[in-house]
N, C-alpha and C. Protein backbone atom coordinates (compact mmCIF):
# COMPACT_ATOMS: atom_id res chain seq x y z
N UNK A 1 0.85 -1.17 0.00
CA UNK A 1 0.00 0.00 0.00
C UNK A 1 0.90 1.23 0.00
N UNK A 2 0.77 2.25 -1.10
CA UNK A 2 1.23 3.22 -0.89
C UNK A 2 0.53 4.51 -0.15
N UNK A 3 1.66 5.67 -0.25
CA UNK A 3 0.90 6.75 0.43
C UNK A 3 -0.30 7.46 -0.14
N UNK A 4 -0.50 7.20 -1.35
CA UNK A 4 -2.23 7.36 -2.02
C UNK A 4 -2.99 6.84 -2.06
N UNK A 5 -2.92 5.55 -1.66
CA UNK A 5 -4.03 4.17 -1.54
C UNK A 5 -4.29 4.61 0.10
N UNK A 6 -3.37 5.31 1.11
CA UNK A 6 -3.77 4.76 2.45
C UNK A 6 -4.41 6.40 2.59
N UNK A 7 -4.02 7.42 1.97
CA UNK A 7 -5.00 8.51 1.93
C UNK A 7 -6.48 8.35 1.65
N UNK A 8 -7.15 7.79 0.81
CA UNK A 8 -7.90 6.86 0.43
C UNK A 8 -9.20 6.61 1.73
N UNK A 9 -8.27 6.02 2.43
CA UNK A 9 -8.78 5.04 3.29
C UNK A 9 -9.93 5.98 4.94
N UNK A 10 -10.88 5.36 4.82
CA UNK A 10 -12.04 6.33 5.95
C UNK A 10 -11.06 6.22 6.95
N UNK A 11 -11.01 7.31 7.71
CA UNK A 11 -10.51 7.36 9.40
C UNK A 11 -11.06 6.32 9.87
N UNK A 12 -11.48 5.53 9.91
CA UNK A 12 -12.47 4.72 11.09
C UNK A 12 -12.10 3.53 10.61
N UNK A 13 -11.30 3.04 9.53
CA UNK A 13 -11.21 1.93 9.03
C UNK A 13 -10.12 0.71 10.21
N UNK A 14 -10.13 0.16 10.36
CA UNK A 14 -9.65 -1.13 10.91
C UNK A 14 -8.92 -1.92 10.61
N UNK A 15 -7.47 -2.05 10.38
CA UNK A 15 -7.22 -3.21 9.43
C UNK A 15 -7.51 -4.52 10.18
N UNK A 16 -7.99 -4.55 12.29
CA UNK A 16 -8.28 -6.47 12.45
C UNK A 16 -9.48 -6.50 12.58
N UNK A 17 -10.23 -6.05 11.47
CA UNK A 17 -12.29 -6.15 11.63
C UNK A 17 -12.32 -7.36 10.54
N UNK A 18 -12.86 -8.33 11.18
CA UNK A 18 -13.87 -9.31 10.18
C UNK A 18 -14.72 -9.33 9.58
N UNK A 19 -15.19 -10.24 8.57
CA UNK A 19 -16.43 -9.94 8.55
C UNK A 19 -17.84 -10.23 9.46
N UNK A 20 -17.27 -11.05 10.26
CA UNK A 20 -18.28 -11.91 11.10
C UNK A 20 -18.26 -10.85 12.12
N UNK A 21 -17.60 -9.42 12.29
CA UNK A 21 -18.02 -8.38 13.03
C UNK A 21 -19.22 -8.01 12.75
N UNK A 22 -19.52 -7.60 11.63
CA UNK A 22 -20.71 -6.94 11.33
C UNK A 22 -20.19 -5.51 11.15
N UNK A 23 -21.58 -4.52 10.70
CA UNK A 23 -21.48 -3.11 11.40
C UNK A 23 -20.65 -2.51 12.10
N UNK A 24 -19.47 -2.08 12.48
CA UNK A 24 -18.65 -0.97 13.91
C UNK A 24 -19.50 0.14 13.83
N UNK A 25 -19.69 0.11 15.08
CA UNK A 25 -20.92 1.00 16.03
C UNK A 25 -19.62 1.72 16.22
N UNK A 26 -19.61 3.42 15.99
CA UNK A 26 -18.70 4.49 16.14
C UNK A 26 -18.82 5.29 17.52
N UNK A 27 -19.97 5.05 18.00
CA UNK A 27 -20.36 6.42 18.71
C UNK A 27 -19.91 6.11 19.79
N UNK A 28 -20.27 7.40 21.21
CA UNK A 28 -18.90 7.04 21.66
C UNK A 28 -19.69 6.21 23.05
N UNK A 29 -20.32 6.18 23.10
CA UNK A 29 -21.37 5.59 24.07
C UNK A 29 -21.27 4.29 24.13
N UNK A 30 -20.97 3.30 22.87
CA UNK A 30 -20.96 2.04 23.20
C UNK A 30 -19.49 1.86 23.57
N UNK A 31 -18.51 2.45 22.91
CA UNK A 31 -16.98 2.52 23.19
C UNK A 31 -17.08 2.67 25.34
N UNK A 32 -17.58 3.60 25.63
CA UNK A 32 -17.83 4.08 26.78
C UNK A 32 -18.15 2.64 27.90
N UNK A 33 -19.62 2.12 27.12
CA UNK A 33 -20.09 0.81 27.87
C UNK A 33 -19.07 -0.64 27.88
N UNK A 34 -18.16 -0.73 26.64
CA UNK A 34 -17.37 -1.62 26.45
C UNK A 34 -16.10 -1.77 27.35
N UNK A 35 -15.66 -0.13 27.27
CA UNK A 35 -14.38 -0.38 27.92
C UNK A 35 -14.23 0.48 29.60
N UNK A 36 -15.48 0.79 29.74
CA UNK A 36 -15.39 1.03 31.04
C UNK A 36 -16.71 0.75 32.02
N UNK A 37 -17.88 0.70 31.46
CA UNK A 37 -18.89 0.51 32.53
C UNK A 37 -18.69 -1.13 32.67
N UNK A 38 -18.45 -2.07 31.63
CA UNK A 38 -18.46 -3.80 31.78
C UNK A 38 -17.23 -3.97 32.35
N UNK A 39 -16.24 -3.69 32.78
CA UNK A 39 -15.29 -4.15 33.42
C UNK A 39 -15.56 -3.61 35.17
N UNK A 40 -16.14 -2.28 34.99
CA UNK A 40 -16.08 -2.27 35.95
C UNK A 40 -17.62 -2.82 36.99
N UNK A 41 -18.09 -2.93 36.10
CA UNK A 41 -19.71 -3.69 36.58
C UNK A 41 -19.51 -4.92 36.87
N UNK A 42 -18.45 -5.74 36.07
CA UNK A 42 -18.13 -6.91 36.37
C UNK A 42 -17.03 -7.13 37.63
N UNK A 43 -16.18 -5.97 37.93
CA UNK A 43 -15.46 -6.13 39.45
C UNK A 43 -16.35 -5.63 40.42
N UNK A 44 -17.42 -4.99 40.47
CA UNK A 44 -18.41 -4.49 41.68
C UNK A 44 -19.55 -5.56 41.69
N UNK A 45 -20.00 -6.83 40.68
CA UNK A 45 -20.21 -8.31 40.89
C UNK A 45 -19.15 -9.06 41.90
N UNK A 46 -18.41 -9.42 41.60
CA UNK A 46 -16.86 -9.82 42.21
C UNK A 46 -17.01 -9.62 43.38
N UNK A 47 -16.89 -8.47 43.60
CA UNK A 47 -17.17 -7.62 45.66
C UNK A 47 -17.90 -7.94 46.12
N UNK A 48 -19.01 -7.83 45.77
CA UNK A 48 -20.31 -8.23 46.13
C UNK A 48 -20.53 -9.69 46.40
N UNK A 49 -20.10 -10.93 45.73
CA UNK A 49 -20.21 -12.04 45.75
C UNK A 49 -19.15 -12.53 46.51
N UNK A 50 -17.79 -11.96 46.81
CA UNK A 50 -17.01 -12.02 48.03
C UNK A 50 -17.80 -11.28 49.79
N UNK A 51 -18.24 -10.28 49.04
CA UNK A 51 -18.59 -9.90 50.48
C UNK A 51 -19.44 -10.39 50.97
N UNK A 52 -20.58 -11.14 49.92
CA UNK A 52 -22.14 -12.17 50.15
C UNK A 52 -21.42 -12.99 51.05
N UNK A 53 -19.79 -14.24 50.58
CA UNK A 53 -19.65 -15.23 51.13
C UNK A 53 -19.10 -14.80 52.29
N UNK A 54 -18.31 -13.95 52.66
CA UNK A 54 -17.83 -13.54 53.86
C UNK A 54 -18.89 -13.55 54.99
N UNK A 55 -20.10 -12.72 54.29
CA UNK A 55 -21.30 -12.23 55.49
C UNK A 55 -21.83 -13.71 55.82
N UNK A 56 -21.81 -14.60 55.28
CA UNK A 56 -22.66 -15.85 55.32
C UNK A 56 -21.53 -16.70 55.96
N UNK A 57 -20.47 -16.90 55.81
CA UNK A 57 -19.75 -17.67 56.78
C UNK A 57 -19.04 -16.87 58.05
N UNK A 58 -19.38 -15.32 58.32
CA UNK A 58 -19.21 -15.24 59.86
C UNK A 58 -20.74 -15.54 60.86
């Protein structure tokens, strides 16, 4: 690829998207839910299910 083929190319493009991705959803809201509300929703599960077993075996 030269430097006029990659001028070319949409900002948003991807070179590791599949096709079995589908659609890339741009906006910034799902970016938002992906890389910060599910990780951290999934360690405040975690706490919670440590602190359940703690409360139940004192």
């Amino acid at each position: 690829m030269n430097y006029i083929d990659s001028q070319q190319i949409p900002p948003t493009f991807q070179s590791n998207s599949r096709a079995e991705d589908g659609q890339l959803d741009g906006n910034r809201w799902s970016g938002l839910c992906e890389g910060v509300l599910i990780p951290l929703g999934s360690l405040f599960a975690v706490f919670l299910f440590m602190l359940g077993v703690m409360l139940i075996t004192t």
